[in-house]
PDB file of N, CA and C in Angstrom:
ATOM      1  N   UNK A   1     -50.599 -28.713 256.902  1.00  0.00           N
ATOM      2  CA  UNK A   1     -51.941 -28.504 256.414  1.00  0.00           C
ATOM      3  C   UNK A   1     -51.952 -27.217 255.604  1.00  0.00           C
ATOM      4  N   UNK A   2     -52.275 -27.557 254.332  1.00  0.00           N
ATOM      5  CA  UNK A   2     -52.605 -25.977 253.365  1.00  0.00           C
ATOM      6  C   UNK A   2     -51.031 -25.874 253.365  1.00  0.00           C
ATOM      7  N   UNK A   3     -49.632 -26.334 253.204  1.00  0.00           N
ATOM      8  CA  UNK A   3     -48.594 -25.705 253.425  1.00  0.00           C
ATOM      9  C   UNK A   3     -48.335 -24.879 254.439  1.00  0.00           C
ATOM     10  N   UNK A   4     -48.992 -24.864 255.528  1.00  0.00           N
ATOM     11  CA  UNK A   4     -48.628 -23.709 256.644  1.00  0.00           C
ATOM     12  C   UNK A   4     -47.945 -24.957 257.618  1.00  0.00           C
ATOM     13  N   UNK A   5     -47.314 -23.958 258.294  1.00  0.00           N
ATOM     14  CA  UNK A   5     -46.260 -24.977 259.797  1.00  0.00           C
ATOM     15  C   UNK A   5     -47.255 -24.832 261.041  1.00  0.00           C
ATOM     16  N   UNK A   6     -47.185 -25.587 261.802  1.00  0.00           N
ATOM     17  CA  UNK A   6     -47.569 -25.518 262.867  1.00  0.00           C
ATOM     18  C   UNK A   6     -47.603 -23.839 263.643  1.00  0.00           C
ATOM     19  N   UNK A   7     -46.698 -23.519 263.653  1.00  0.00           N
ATOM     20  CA  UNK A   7     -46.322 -22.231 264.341  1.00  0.00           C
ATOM     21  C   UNK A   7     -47.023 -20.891 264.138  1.00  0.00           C
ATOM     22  N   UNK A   8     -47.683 -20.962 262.436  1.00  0.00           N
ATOM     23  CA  UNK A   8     -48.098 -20.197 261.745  1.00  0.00           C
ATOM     24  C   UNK A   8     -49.460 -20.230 261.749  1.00  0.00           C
ATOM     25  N   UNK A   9     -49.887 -21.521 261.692  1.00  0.00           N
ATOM     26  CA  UNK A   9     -51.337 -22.174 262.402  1.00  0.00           C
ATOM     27  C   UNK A   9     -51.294 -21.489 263.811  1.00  0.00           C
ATOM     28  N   UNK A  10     -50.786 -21.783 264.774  1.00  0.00           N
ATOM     29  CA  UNK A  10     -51.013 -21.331 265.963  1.00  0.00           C
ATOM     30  C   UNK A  10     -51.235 -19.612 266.136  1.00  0.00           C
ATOM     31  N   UNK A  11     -50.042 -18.940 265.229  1.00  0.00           N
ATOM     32  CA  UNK A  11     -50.395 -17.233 265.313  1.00  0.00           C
ATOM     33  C   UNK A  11     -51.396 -17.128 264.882  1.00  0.00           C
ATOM     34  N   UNK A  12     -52.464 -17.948 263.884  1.00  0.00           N
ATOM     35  CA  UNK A  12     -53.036 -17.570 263.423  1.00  0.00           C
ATOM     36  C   UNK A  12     -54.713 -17.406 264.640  1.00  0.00           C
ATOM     37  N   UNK A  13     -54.092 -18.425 264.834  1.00  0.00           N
ATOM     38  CA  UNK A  13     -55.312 -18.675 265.563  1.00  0.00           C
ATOM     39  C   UNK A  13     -55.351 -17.670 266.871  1.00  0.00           C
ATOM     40  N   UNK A  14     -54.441 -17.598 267.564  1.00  0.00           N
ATOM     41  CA  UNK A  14     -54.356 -16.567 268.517  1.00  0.00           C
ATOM     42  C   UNK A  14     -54.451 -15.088 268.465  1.00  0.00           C
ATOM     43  N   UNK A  15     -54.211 -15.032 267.381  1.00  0.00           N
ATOM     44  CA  UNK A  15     -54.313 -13.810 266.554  1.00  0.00           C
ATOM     45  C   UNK A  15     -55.837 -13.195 266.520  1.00  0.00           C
ATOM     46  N   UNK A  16     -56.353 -13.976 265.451  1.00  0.00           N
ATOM     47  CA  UNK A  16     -57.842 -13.934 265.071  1.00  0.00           C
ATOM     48  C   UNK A  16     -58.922 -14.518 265.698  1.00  0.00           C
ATOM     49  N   UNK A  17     -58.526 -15.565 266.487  1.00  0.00           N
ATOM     50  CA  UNK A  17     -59.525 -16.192 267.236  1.00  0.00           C
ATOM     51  C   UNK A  17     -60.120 -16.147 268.521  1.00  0.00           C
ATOM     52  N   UNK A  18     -58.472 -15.107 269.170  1.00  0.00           N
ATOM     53  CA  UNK A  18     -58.826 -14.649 270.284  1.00  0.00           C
ATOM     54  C   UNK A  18     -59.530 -13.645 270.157  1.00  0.00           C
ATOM     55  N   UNK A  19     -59.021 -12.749 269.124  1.00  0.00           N
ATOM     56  CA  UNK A  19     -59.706 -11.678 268.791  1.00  0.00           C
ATOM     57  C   UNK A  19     -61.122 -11.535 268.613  1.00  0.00           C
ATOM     58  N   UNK A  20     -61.491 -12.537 267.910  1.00  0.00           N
ATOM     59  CA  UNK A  20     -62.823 -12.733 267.586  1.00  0.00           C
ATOM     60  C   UNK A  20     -63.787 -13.182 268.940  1.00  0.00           C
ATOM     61  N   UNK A  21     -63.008 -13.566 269.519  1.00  0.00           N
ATOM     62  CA  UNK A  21     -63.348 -14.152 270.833  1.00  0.00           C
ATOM     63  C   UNK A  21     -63.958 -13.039 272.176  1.00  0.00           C
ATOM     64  N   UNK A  22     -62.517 -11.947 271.615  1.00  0.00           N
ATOM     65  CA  UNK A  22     -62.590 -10.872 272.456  1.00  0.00           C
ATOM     66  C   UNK A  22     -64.150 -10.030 272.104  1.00  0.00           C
ATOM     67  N   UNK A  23     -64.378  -9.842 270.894  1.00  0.00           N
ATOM     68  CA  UNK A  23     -65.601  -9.077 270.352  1.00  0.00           C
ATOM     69  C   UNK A  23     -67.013 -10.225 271.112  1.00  0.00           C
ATOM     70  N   UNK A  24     -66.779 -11.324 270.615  1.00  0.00           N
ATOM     71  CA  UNK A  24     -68.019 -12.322 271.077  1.00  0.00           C
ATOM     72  C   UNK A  24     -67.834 -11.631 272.438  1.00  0.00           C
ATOM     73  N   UNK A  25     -66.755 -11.122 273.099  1.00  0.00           N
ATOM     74  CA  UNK A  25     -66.987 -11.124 275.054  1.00  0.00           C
ATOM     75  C   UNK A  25     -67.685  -9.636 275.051  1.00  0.00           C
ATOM     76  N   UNK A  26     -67.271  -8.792 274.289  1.00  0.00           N
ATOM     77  CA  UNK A  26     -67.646  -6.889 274.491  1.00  0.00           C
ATOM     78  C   UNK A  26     -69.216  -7.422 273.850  1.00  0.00           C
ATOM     79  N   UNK A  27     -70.000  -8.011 272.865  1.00  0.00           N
ATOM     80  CA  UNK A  27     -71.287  -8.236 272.596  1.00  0.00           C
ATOM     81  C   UNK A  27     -72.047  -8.933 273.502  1.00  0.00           C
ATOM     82  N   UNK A  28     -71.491  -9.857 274.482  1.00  0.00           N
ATOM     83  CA  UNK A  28     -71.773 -10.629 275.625  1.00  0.00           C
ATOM     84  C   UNK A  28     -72.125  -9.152 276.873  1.00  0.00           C
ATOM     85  N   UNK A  29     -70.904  -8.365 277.213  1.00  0.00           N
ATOM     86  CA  UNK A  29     -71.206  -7.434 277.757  1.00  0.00           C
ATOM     87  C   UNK A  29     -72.327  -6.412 277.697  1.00  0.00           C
ATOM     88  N   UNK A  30     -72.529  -6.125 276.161  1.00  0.00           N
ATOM     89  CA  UNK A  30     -73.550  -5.091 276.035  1.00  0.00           C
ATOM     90  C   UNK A  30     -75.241  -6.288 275.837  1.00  0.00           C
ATOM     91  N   UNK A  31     -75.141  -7.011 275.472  1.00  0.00           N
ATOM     92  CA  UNK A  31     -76.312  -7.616 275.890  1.00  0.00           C
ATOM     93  C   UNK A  31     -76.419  -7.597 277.682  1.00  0.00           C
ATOM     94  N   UNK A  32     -76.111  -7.928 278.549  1.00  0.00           N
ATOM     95  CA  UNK A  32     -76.075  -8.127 279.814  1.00  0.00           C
ATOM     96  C   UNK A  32     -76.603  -6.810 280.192  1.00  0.00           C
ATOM     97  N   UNK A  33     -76.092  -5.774 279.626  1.00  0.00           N
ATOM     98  CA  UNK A  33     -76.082  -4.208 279.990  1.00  0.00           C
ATOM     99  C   UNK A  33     -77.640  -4.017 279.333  1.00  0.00           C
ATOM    100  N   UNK A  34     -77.738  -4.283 278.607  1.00  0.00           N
ATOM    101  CA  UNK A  34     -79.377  -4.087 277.926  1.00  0.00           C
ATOM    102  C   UNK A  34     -80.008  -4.655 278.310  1.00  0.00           C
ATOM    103  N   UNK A  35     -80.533  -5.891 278.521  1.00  0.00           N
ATOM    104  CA  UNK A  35     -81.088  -7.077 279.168  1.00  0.00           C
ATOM    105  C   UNK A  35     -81.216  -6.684 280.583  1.00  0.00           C
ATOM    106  N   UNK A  36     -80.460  -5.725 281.432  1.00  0.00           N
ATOM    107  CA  UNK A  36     -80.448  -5.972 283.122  1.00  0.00           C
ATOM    108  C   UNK A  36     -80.938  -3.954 282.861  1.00  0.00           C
ATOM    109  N   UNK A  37     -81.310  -3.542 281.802  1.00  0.00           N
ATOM    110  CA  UNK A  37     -81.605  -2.271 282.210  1.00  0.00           C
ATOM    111  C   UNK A  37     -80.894  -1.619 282.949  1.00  0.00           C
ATOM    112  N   UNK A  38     -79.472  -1.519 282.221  1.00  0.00           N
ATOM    113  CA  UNK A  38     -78.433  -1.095 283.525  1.00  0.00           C
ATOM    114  C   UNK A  38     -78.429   0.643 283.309  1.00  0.00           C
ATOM    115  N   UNK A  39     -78.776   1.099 282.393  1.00  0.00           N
ATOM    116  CA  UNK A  39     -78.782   2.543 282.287  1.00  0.00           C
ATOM    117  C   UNK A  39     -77.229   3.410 281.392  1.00  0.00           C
ATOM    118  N   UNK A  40     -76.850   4.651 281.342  1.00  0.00           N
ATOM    119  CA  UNK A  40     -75.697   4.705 280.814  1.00  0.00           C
ATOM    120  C   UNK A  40     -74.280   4.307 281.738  1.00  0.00           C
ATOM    121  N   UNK A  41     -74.532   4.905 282.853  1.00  0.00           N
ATOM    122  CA  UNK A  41     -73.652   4.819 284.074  1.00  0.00           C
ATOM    123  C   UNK A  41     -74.008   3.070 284.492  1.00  0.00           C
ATOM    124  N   UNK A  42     -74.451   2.436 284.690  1.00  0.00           N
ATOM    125  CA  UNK A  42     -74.374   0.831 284.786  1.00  0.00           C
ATOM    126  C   UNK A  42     -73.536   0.508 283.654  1.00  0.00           C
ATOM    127  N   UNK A  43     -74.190   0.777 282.469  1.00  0.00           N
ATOM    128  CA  UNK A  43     -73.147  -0.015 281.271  1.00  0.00           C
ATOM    129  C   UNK A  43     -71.939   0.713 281.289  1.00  0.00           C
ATOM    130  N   UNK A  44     -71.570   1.598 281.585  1.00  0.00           N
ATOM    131  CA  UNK A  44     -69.936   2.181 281.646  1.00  0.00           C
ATOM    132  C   UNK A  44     -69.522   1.298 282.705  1.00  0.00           C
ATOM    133  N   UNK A  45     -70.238   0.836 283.959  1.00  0.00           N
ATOM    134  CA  UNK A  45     -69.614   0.385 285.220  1.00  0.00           C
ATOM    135  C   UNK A  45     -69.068  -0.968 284.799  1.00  0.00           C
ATOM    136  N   UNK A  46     -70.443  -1.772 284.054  1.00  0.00           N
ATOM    137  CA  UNK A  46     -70.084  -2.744 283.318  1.00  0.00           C
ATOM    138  C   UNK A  46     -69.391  -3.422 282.184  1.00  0.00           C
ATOM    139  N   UNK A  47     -68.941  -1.990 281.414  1.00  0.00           N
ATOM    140  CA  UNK A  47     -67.909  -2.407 280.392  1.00  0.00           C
ATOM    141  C   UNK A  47     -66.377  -1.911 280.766  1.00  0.00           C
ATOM    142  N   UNK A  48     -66.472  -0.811 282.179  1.00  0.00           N
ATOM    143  CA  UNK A  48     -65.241  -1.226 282.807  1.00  0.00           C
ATOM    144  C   UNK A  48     -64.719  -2.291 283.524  1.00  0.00           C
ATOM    145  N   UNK A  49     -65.618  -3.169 284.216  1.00  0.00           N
ATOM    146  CA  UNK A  49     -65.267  -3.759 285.119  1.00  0.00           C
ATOM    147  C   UNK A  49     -64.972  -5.389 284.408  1.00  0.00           C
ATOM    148  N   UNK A  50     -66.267  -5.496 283.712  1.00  0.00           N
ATOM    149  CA  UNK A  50     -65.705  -6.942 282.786  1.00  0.00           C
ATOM    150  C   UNK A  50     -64.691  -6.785 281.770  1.00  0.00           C
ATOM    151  N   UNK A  51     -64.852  -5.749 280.846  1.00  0.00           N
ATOM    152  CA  UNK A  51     -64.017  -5.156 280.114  1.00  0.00           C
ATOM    153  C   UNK A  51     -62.051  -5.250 280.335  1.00  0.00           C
ATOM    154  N   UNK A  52     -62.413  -5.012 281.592  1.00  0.00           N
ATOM    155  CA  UNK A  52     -61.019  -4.381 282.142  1.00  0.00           C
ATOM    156  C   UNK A  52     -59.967  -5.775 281.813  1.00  0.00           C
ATOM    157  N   UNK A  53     -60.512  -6.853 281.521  1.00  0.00           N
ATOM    158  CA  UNK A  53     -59.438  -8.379 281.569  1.00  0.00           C
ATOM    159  C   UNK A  53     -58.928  -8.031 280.017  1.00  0.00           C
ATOM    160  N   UNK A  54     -60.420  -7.581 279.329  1.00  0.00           N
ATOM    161  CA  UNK A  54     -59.978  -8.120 278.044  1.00  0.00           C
ATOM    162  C   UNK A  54     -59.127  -6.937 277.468  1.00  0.00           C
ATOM    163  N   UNK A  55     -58.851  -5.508 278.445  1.00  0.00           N
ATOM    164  CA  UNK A  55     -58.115  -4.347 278.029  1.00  0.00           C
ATOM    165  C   UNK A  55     -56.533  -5.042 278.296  1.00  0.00           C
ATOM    166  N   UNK A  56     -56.407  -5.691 279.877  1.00  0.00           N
ATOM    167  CA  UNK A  56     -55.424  -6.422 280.109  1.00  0.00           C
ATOM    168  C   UNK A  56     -54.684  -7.278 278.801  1.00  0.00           C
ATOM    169  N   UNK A  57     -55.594  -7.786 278.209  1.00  0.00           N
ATOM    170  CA  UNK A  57     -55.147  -9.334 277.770  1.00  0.00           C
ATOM    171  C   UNK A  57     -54.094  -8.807 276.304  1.00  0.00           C
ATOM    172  N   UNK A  58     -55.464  -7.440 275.901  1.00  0.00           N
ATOM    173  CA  UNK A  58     -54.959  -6.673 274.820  1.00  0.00           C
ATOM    174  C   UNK A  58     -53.608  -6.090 274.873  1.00  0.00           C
ATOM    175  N   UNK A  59     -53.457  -5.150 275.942  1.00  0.00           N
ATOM    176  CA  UNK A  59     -52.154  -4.593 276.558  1.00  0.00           C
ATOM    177  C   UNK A  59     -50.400  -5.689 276.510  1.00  0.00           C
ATOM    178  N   UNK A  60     -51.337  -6.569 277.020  1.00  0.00           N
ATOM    179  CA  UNK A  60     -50.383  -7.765 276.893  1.00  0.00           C
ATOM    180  C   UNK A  60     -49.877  -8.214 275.469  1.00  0.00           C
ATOM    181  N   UNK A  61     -50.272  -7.931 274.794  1.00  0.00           N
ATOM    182  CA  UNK A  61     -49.411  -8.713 273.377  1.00  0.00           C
ATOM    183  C   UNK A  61     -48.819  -7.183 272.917  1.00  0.00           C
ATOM    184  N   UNK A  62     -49.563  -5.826 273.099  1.00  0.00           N
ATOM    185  CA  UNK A  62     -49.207  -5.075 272.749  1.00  0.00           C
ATOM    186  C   UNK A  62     -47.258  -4.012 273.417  1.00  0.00           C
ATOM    187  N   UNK A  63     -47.447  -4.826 274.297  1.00  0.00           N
ATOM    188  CA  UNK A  63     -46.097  -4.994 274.959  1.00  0.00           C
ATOM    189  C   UNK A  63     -45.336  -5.618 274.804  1.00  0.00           C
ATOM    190  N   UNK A  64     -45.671  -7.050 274.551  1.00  0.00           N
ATOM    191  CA  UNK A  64     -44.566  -7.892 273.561  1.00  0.00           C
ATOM    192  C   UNK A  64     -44.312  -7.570 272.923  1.00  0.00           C
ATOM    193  N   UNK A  65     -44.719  -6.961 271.925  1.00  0.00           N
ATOM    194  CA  UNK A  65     -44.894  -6.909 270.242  1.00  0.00           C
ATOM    195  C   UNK A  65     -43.635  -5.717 270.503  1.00  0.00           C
ATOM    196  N   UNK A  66     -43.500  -4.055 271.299  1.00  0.00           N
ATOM    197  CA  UNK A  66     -42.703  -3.580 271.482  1.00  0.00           C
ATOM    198  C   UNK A  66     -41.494  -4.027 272.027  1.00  0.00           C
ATOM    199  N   UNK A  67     -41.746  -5.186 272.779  1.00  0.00           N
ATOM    200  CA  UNK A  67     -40.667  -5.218 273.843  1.00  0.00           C
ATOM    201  C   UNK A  67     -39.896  -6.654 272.871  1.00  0.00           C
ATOM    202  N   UNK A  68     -40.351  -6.876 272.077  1.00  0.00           N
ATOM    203  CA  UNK A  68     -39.775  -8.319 271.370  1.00  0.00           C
ATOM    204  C   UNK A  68     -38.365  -8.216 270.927  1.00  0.00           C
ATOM    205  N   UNK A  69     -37.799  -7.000 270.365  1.00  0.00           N
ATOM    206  CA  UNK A  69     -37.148  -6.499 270.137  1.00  0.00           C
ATOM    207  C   UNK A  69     -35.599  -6.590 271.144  1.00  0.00           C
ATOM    208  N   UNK A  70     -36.189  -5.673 272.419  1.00  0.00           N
ATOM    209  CA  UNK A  70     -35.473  -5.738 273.052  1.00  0.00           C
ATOM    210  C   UNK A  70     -34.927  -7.116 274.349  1.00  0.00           C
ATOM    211  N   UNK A  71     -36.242  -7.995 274.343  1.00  0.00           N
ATOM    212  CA  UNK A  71     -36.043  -8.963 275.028  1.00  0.00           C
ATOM    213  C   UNK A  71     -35.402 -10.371 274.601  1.00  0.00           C
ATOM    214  N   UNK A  72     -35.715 -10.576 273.254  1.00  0.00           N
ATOM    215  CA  UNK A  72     -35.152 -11.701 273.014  1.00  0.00           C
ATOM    216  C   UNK A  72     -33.871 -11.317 271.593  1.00  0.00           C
TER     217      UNK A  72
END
């Protein structure tokens, strides 16, 4: 499709879509935080605590990406 391979389709999408995905989740967060009148200390509690997967998820490619090198 468009000349792209499958493979390239797929980075792409994981790439940008998670990404985009990730922002739709931090705007999901700060609505919740506004909406529930959580205050400054609520929304810090709340953008650590939901937050914390999508710091994970981030961390995670950002370790591949170094470690690609040496692992495969």
């Amino acid at each position: 499709m468009f000349g792209l391979t499958e493979e390239q389709i797929a980075t792409f999408g994981l790439t940008f879509g998670v990404g985009a995905f990730m922002l739709y989740m931090v705007f999901i967060i700060f609505q919740l935080a506004r909406e529930s009148k959580a205050g400054r200390l609520g929304t810090f509690v709340l953008f650590l605590a939901l937050g914390f997967g999508l710091l994970g998820f981030a961390a995670k490619g950002v370790i591949k990406y170094f470690l690609a090198g040496v692992v495969e």
